[in-house]
C-alpha atoms as a PDB file:
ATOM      1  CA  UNK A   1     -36.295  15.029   2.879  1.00  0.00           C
ATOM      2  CA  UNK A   2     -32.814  16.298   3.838  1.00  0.00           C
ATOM      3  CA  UNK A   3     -32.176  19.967   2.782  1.00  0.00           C
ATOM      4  CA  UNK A   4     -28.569  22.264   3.562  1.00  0.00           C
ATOM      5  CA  UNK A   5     -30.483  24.940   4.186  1.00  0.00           C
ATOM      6  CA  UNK A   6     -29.880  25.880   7.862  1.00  0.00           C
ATOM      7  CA  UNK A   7     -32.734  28.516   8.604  1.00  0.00           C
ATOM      8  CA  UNK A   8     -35.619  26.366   8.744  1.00  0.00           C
ATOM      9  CA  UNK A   9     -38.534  28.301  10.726  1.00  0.00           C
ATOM     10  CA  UNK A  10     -41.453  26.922  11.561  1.00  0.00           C
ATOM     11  CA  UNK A  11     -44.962  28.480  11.344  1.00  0.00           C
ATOM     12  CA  UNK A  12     -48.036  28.703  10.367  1.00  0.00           C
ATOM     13  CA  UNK A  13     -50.205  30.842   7.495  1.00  0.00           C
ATOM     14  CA  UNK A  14     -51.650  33.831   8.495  1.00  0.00           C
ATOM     15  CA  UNK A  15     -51.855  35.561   5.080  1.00  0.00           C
ATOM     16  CA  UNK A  16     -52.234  34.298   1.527  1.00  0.00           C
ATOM     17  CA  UNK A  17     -52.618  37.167  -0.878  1.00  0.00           C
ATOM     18  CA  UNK A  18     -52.831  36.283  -4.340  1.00  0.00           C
ATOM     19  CA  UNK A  19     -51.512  38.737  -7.393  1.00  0.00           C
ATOM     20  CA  UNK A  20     -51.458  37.937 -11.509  1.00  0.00           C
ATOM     21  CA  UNK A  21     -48.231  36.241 -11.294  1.00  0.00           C
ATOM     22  CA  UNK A  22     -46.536  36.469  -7.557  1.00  0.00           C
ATOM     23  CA  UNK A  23     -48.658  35.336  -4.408  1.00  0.00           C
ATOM     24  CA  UNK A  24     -47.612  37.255  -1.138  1.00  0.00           C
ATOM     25  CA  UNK A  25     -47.458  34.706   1.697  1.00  0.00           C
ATOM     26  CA  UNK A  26     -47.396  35.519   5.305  1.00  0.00           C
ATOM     27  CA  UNK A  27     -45.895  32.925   8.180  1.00  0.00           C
ATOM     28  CA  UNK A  28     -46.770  33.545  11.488  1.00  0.00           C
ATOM     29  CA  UNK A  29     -43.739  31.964  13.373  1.00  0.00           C
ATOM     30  CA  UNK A  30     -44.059  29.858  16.373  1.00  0.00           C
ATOM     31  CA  UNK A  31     -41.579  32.260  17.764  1.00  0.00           C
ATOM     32  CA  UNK A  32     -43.887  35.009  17.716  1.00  0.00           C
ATOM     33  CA  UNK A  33     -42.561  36.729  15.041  1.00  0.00           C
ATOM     34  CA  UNK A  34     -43.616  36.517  11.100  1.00  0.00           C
ATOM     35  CA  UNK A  35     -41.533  36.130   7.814  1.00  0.00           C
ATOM     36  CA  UNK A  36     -43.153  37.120   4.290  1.00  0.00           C
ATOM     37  CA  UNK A  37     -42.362  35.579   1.220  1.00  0.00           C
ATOM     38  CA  UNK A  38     -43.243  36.096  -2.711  1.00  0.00           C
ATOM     39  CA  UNK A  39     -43.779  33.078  -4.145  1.00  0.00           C
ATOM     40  CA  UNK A  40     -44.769  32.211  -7.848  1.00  0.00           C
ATOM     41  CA  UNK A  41     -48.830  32.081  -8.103  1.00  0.00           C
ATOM     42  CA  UNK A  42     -48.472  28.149  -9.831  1.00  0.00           C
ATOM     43  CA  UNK A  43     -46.171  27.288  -6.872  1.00  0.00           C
ATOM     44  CA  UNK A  44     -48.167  28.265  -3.670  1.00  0.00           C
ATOM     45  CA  UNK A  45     -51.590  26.845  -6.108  1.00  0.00           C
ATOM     46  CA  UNK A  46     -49.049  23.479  -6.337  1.00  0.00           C
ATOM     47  CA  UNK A  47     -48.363  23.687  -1.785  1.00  0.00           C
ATOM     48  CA  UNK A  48     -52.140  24.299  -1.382  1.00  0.00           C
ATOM     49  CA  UNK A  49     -51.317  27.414   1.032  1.00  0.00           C
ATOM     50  CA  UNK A  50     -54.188  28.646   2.831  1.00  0.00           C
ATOM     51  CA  UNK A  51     -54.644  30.383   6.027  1.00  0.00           C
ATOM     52  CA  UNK A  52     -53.839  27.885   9.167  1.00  0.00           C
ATOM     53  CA  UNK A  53     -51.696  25.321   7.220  1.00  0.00           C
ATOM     54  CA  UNK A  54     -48.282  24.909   9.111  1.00  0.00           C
ATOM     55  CA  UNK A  55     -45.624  25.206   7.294  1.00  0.00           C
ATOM     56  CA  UNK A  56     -41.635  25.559   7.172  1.00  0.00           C
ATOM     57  CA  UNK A  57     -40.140  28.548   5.612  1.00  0.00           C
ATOM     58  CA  UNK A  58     -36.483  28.151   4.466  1.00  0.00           C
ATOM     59  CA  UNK A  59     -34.136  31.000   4.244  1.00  0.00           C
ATOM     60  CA  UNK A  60     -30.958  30.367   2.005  1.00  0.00           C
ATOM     61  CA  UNK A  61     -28.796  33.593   1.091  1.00  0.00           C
ATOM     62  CA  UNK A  62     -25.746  34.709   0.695  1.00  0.00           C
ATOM     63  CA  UNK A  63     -25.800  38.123   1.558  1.00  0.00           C
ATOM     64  CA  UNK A  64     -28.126  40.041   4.178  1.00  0.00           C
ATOM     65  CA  UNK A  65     -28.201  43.935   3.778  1.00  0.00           C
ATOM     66  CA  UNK A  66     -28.854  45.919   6.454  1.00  0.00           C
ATOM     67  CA  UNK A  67     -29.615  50.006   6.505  1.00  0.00           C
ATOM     68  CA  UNK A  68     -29.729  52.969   9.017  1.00  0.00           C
ATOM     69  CA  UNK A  69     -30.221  56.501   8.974  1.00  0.00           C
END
């Protein structure tokens, strides 16, 4: 498959943490770092997320906000 989005990080599961609706999903990066992301409960059911599956997270926004005090 051959996406536009640019950000494409690779990683694995570290976290799945279902809700009602929304399931929190955390992506341990092979950077070292990790990404979070809310996805719908049907969708990450649909991926068959669980802890240790590699995966790609894809970022695509148009604005990034940043904040300091």
């Amino acid at each position: 498959m051959r996406l536009s989005t640019r950000n494409q990080l690779v990683g694995t599961v570290s976290a799945v943490k279902p809700g009602a609706v929304m399931t929190v999903v955390t992506v341990q990066l092979d950077g070292g770092q990790s990404v979070t992301a809310s996805i719908t409960k049907d969708a990450a059911e649909e991926l068959e997320l669980e802890v240790g599956k590699p995966v790609t997270a894809l970022v695509k926004s148009t604005e990034v906000m940043l904040g300091v005090e």
